[in-house]
C-alpha atoms as a PDB file:
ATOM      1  CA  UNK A   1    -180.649  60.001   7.723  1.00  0.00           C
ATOM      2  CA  UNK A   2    -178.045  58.827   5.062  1.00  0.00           C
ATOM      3  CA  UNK A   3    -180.016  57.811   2.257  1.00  0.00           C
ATOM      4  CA  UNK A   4    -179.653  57.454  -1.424  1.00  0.00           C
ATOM      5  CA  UNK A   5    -182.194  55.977  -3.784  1.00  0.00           C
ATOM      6  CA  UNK A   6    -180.448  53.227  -5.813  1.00  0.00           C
ATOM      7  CA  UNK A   7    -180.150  53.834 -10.059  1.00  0.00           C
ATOM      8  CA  UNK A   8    -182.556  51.411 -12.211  1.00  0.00           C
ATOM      9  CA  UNK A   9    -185.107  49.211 -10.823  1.00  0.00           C
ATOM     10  CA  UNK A  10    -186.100  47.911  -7.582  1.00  0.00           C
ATOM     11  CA  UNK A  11    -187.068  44.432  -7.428  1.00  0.00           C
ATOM     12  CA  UNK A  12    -189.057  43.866  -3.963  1.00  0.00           C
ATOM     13  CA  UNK A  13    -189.992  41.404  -2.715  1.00  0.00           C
ATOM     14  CA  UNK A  14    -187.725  38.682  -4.014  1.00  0.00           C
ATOM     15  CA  UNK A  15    -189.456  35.440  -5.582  1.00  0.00           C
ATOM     16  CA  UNK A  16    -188.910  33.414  -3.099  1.00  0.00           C
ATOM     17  CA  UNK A  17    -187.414  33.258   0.598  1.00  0.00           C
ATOM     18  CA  UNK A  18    -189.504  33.263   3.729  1.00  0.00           C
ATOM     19  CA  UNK A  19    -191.177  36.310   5.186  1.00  0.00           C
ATOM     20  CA  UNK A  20    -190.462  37.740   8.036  1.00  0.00           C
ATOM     21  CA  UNK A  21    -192.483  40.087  10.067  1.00  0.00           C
ATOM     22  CA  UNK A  22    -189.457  42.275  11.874  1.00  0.00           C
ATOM     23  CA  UNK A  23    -189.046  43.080  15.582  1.00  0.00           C
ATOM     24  CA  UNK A  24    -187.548  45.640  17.694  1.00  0.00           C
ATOM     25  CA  UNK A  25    -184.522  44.735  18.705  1.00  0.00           C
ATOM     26  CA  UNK A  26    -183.863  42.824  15.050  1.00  0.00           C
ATOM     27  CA  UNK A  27    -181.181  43.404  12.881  1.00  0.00           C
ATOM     28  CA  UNK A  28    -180.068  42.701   9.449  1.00  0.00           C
ATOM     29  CA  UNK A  29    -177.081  40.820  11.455  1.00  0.00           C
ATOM     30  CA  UNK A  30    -179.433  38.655  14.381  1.00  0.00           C
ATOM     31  CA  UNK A  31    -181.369  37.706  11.729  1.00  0.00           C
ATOM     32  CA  UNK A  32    -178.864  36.477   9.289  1.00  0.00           C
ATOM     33  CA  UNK A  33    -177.042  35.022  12.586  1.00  0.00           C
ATOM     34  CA  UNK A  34    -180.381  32.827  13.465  1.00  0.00           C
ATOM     35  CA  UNK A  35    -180.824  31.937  10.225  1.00  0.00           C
ATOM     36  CA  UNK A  36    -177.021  30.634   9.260  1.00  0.00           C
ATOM     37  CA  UNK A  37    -176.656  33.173   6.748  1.00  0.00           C
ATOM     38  CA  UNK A  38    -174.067  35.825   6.068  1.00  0.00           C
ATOM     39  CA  UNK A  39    -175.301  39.953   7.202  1.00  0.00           C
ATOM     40  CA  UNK A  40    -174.415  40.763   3.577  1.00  0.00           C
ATOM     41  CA  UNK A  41    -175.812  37.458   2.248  1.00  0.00           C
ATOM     42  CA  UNK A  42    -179.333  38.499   3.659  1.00  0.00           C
ATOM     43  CA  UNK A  43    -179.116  42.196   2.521  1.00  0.00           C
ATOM     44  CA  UNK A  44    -178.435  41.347  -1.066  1.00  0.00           C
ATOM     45  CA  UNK A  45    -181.309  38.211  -1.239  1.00  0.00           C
ATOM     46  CA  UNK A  46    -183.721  41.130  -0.071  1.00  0.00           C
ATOM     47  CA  UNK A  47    -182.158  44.291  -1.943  1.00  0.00           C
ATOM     48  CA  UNK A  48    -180.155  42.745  -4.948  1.00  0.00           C
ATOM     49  CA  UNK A  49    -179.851  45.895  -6.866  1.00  0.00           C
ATOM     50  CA  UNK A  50    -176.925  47.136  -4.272  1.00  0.00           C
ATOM     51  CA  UNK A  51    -174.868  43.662  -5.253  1.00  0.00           C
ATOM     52  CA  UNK A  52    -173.225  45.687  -7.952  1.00  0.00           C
ATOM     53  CA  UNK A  53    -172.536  48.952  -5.909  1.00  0.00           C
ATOM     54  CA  UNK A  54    -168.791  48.942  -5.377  1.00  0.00           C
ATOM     55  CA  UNK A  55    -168.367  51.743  -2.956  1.00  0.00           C
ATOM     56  CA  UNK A  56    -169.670  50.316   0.489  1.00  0.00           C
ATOM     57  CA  UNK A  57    -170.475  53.780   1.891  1.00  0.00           C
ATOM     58  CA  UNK A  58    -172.102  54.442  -0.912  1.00  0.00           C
ATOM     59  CA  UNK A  59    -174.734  50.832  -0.756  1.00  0.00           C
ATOM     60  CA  UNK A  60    -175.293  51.819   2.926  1.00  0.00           C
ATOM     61  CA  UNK A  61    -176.999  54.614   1.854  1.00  0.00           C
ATOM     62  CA  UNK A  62    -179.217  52.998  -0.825  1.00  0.00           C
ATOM     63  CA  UNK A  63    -179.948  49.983   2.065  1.00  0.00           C
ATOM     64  CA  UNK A  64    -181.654  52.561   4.341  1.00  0.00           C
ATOM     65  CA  UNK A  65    -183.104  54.395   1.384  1.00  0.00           C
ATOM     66  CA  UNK A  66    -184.632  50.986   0.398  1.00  0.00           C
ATOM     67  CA  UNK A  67    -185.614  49.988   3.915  1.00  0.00           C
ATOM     68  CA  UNK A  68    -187.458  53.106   4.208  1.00  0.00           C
ATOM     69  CA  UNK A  69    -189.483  52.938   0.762  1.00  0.00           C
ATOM     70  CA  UNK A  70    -190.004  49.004   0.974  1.00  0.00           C
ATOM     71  CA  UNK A  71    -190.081  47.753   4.540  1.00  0.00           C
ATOM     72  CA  UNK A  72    -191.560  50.939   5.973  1.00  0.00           C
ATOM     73  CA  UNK A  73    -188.348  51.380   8.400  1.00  0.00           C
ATOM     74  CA  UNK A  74    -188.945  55.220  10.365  1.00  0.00           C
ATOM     75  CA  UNK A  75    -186.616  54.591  13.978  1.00  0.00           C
ATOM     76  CA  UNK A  76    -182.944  54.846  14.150  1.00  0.00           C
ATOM     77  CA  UNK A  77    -180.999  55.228  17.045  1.00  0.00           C
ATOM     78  CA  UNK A  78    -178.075  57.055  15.762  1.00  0.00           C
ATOM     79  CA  UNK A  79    -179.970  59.352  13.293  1.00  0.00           C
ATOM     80  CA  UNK A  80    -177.807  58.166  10.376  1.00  0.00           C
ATOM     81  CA  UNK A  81    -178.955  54.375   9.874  1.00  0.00           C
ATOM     82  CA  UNK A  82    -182.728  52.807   9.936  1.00  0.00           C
ATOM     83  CA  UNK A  83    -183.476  50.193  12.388  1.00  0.00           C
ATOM     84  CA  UNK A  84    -185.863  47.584  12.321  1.00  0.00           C
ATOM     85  CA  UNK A  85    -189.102  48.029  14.949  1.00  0.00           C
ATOM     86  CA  UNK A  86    -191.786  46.262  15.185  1.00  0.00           C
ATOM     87  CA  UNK A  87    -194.372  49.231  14.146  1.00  0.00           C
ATOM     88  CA  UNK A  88    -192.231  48.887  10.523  1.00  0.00           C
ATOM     89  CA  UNK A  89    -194.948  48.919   8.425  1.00  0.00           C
ATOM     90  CA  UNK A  90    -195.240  46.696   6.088  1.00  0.00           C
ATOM     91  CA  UNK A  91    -192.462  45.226   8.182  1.00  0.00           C
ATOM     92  CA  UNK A  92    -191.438  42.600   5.758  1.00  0.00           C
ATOM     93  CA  UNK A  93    -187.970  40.994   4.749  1.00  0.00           C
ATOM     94  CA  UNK A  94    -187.381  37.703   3.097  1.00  0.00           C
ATOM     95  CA  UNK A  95    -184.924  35.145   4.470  1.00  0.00           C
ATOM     96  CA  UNK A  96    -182.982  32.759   2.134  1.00  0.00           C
ATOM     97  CA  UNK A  97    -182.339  29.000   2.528  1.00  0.00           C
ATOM     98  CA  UNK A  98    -178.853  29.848   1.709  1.00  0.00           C
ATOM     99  CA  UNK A  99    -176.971  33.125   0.585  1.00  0.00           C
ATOM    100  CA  UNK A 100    -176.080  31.271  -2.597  1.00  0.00           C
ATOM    101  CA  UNK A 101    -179.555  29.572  -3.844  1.00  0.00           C
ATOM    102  CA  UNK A 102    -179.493  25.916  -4.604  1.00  0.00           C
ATOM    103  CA  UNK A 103    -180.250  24.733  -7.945  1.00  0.00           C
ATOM    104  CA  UNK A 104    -182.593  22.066  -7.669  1.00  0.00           C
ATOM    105  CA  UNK A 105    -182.833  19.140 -10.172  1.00  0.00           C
ATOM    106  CA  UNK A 106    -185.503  17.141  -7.514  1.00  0.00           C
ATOM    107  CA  UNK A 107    -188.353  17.212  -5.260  1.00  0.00           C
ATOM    108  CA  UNK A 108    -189.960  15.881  -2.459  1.00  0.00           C
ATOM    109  CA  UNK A 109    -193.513  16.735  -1.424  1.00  0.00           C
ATOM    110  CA  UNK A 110    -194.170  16.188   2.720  1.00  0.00           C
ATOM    111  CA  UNK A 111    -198.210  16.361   3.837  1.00  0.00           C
ATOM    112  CA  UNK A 112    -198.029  17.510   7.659  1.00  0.00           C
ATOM    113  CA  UNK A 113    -201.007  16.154  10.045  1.00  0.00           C
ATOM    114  CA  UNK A 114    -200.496  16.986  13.608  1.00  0.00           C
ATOM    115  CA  UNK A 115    -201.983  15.420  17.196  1.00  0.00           C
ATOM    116  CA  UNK A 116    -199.311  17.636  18.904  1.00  0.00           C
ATOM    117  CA  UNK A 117    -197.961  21.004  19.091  1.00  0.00           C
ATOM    118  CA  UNK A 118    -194.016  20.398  18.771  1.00  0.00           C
ATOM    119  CA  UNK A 119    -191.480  22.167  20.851  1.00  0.00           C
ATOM    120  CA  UNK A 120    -189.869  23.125  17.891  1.00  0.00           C
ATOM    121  CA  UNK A 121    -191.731  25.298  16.163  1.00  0.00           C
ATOM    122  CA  UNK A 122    -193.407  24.282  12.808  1.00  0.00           C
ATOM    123  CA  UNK A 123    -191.916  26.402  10.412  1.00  0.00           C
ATOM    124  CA  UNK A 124    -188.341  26.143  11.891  1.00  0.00           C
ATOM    125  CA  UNK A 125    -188.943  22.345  11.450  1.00  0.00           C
ATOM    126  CA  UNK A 126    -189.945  22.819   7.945  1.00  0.00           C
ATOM    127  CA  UNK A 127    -187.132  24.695   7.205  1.00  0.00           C
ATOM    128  CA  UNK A 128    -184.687  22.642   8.995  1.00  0.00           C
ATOM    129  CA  UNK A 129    -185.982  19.785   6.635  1.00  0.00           C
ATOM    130  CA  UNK A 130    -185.837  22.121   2.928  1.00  0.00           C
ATOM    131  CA  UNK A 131    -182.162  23.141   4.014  1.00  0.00           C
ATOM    132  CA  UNK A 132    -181.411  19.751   5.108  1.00  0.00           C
ATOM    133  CA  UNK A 133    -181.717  18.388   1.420  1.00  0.00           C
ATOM    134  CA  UNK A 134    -181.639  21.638  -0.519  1.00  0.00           C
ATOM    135  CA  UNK A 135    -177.379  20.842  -1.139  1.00  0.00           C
ATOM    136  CA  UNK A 136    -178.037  17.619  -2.955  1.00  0.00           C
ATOM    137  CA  UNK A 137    -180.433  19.539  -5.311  1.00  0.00           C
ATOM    138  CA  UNK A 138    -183.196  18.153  -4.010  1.00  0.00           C
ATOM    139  CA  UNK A 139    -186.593  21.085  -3.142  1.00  0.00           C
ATOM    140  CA  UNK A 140    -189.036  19.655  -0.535  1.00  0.00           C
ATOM    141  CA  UNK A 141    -192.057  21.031  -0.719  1.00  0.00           C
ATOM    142  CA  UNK A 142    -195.185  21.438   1.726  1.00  0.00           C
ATOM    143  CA  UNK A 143    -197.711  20.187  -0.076  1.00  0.00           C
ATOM    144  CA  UNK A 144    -200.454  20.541   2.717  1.00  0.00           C
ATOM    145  CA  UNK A 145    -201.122  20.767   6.173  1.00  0.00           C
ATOM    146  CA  UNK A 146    -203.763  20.145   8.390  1.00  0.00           C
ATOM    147  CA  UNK A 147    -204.789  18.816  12.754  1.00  0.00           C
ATOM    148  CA  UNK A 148    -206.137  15.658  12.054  1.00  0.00           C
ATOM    149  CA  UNK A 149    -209.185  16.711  14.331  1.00  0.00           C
ATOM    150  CA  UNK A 150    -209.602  13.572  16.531  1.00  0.00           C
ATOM    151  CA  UNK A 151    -212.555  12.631  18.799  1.00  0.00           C
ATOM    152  CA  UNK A 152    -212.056  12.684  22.585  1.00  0.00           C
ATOM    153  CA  UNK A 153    -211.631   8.683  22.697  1.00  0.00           C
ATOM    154  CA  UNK A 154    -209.340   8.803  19.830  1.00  0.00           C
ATOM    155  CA  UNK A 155    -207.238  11.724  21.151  1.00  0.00           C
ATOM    156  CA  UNK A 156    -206.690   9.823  24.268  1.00  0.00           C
ATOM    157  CA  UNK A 157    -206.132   7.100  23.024  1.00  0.00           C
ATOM    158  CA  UNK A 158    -203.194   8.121  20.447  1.00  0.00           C
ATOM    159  CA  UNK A 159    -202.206  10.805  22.479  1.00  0.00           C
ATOM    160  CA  UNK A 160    -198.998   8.348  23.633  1.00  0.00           C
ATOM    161  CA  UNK A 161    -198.104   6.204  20.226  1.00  0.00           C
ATOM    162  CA  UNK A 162    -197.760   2.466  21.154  1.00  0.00           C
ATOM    163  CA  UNK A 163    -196.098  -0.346  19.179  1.00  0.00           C
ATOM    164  CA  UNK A 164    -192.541  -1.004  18.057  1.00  0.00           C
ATOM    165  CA  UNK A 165    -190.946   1.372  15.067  1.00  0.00           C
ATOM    166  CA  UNK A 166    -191.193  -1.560  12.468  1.00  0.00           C
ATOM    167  CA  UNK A 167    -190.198  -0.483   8.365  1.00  0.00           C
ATOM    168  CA  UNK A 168    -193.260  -1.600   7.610  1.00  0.00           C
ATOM    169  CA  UNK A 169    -196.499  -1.060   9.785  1.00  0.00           C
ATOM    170  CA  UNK A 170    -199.595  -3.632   9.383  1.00  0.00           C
ATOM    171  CA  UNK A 171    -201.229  -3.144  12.518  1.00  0.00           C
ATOM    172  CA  UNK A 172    -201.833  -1.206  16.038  1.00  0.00           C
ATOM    173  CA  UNK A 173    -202.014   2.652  16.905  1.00  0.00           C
ATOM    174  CA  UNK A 174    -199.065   3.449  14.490  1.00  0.00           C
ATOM    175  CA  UNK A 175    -201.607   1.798  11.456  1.00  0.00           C
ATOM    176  CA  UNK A 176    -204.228   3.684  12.827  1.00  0.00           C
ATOM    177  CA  UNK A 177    -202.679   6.821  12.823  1.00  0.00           C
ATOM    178  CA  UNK A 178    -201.548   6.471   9.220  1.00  0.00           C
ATOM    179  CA  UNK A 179    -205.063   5.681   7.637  1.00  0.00           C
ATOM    180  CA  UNK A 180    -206.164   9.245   9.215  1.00  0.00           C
ATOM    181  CA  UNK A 181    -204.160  11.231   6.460  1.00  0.00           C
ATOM    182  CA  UNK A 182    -206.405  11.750   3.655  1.00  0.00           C
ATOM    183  CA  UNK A 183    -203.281  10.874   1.463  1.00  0.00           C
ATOM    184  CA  UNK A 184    -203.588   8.121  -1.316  1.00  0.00           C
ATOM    185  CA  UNK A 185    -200.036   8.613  -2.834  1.00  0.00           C
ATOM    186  CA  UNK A 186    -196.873   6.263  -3.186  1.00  0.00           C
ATOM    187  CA  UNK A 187    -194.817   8.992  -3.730  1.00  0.00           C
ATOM    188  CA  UNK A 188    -195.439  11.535  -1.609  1.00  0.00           C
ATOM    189  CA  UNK A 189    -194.494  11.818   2.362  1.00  0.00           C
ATOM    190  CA  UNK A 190    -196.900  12.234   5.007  1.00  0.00           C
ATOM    191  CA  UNK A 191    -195.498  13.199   8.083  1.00  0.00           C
ATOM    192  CA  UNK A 192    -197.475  12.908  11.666  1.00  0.00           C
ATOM    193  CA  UNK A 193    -196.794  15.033  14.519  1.00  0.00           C
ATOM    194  CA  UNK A 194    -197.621  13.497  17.479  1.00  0.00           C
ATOM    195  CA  UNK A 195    -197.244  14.228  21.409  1.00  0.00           C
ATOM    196  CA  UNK A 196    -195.139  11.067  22.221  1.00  0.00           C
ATOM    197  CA  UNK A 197    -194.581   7.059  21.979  1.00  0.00           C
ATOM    198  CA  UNK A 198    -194.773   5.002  24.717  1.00  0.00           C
ATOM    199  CA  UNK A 199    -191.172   4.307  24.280  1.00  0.00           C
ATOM    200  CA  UNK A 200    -190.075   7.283  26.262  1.00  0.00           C
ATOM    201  CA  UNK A 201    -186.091   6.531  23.821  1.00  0.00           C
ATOM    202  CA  UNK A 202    -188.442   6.638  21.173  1.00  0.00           C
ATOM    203  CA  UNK A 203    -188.816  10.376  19.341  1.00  0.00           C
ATOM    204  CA  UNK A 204    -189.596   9.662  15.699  1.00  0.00           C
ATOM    205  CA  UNK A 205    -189.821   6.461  12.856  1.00  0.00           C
ATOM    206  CA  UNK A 206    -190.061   6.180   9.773  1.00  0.00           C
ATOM    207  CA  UNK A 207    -191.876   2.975   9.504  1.00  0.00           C
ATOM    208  CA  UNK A 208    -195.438   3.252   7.585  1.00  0.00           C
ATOM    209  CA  UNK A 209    -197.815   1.322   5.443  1.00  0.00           C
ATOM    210  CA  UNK A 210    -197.006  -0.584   2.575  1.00  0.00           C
ATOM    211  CA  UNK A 211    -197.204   1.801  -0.418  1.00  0.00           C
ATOM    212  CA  UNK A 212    -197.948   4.987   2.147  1.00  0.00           C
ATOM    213  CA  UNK A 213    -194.746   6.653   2.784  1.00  0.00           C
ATOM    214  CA  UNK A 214    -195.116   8.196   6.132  1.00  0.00           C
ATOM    215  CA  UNK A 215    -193.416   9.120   8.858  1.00  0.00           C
ATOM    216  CA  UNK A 216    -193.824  10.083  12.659  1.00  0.00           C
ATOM    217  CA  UNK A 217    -192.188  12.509  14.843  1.00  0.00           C
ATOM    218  CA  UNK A 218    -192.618  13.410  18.625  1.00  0.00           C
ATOM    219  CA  UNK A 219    -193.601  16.611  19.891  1.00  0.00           C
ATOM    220  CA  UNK A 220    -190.596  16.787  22.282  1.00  0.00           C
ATOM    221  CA  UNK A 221    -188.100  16.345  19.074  1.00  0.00           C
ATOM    222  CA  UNK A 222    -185.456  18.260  17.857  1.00  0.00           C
ATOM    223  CA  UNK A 223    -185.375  20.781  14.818  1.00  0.00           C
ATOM    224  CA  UNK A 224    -183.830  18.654  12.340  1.00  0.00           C
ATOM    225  CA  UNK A 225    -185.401  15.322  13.501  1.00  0.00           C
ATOM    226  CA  UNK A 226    -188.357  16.246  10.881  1.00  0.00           C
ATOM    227  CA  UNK A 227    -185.499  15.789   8.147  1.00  0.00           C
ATOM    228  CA  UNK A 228    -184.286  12.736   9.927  1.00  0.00           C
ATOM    229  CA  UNK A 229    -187.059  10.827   9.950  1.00  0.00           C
ATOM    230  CA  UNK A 230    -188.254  11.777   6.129  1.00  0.00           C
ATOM    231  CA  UNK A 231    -184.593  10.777   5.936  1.00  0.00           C
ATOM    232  CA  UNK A 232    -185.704   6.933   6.433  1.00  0.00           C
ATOM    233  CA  UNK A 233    -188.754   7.392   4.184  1.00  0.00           C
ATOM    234  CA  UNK A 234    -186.184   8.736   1.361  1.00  0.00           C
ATOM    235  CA  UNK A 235    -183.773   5.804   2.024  1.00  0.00           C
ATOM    236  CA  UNK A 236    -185.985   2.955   2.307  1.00  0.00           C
ATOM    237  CA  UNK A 237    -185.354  -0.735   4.203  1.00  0.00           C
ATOM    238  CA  UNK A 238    -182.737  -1.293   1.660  1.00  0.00           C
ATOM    239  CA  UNK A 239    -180.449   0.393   2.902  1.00  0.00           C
ATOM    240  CA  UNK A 240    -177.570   0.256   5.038  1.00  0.00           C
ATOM    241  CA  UNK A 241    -176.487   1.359   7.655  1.00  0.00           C
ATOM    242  CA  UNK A 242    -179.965   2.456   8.859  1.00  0.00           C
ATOM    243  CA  UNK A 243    -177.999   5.441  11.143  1.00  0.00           C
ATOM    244  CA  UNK A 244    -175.140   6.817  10.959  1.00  0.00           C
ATOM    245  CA  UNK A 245    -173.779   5.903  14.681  1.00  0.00           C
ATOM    246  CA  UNK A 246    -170.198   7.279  14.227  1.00  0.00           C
ATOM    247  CA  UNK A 247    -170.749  10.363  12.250  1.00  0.00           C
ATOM    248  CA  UNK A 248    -172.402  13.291  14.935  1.00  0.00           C
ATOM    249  CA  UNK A 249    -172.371  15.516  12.023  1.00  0.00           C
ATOM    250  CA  UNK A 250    -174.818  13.553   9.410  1.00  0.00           C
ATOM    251  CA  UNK A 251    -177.724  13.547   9.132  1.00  0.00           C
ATOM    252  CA  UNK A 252    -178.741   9.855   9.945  1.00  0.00           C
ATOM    253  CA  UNK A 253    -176.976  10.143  13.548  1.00  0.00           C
ATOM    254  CA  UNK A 254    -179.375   8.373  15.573  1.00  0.00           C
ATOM    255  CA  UNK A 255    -179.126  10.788  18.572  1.00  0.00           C
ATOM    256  CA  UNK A 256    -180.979  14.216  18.450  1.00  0.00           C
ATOM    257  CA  UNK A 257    -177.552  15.871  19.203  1.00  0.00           C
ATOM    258  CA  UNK A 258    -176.753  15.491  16.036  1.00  0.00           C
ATOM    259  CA  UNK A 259    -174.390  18.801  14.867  1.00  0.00           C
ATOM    260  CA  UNK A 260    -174.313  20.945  11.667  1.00  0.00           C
ATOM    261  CA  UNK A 261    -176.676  23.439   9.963  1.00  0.00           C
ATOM    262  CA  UNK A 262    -177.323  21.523   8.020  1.00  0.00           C
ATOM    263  CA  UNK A 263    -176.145  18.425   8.782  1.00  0.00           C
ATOM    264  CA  UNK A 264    -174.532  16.364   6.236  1.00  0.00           C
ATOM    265  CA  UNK A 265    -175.265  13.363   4.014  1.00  0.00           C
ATOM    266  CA  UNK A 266    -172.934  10.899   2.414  1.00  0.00           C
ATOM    267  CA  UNK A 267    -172.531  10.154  -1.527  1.00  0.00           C
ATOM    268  CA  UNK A 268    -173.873   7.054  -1.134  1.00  0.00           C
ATOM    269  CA  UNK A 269    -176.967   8.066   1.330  1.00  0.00           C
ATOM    270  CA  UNK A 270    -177.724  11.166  -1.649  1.00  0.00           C
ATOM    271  CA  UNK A 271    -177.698   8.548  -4.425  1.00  0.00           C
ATOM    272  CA  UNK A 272    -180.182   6.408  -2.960  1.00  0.00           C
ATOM    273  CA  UNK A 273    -182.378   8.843  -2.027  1.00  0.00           C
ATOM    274  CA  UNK A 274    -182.442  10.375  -5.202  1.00  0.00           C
ATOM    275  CA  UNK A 275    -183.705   6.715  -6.388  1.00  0.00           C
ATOM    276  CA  UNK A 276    -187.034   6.889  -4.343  1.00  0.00           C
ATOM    277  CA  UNK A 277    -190.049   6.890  -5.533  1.00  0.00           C
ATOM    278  CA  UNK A 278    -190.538  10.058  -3.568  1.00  0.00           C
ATOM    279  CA  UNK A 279    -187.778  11.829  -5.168  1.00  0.00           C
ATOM    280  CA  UNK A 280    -189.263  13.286  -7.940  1.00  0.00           C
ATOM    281  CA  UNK A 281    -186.310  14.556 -10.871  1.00  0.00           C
ATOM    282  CA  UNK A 282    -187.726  18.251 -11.960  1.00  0.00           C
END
């Protein structure tokens, strides 16, 4: 195997990123591709001690030497290069929001309750939402999670959302729904999970209590609508337009089509969020 153990000292695992448990059939460029980040990009976040190392042969070497020592790498399939399997033991790299990290200057902290497994799966959502604002500077956070553990009658019941997506909600299932959180903040976000509304159009709002910033989102939505809908939260009635009907690419496109990874905001939409009471400045 070509290996070389890198000069001065290895810092593993990095301080942040999320970890991921490898696979056979993974590589360092399928899971850079699935994650919108460059091959290198993802190699250096893990291993930055070969950022420096000029000759490329040269930081191949130290790469398998380091996959070997640190994510327990043993297969190849050309004798000269680790690969990732899933008996890697401890198995473990660390994907980046970005390949440059943002530098964040706010925060927003989201509460999760769920009714509904989502098509989308959670943490994709989650970090469809953190890259979604992580440009404008701003962090979102999960501050907790939980199923909101319903009753048969109630589960039924709420199990198709009924009533019209009103800023703010005073009455009905959607009231009902909100008072389950456990959250007594103004400025923090909880979002609800839920299988579907009775508008079958209908797959997320950001309407909520007075002084309860909440928002809903369907099971059957797509991975940025999380983002989307906290989107309205972060906004607030004041502003206008609500969506962003002409603009496929931003993030307040009304249509879960919408394009880009992530998509975009305008000046104008940043500036106001950062002027919510959920926007927190660092």
């Amino acid at each position: 195997m070509l290996e070389e153990k890198p000069v001065g000292i290895v810092t593993f695992p990095p301080s942040s990123g999320d970890r991921y448990k490898v696979r056979k059939g993974d590589s360092w460029d399928s899971v850079a591709k699935a994650n919108s980040l460059s091959t290198w990009g993802l190699i250096e976040f893990n291993f930055p001690i070969v950022k420096g190392v000029a000759d490329f042969q040269k930081k191949c070497r130290m790469v398998n030497w380091l996959l070997n020592h640190y994510v327990g790498c043993t297969k190849s399939d050309d004798g000269k290069n680790y690969r990732f399997d899933g008996s890697d033991s401890p198995g473990y790299i660390y994907i980046p929001l970005y390949d440059v990290q943002p530098e964040y200057v706010y925060r927003v902290k989201l509460h999760f309750r769920s009714l509904a497994l989502t098509a989308v799966p959670f943490d994709s959502m989650f970090r469809a939402c953190q890259r979604a604002y992580a440009p404008h500077g701003i962090r979102v956070d999960f501050a907790s999670g939980m199923s909101l553990g319903l009753s048969d009658d109630e589960a039924a019941r709420l199990s198709s959302i009924n009533g019209s997506c009103d800023w703010e909600v005073t009455t009905g299932e959607m009231d009902e729904l909100q008072r389950l959180a456990g959250v007594n903040s103004r400025s923090e976000i909880v979002v609800y999970y839920v299988n579907r509304f009775d508008n079958a159009n209908t797959l997320g709002c950001g309407g909520h209590r007075k002084d309860r910033p909440a928002c809903m989102v369907a099971a059957a939505a797509a991975r940025y609508s999380t983002a989307h809908e906290v989107g309205h939260v972060l906004l607030t009635s004041a502003f206008t337009p609500v969506h962003e009907d002409g603009d496929i690419g931003n993030l307040m496109y009304p249509y879960e089509n919408r394009t880009g990874d992530p998509p975009t905001l305008t000046d104008a939409q940043v500036t106001q969020i950062k002027k919510s009471i959920c926007c927190v400045a660092l």
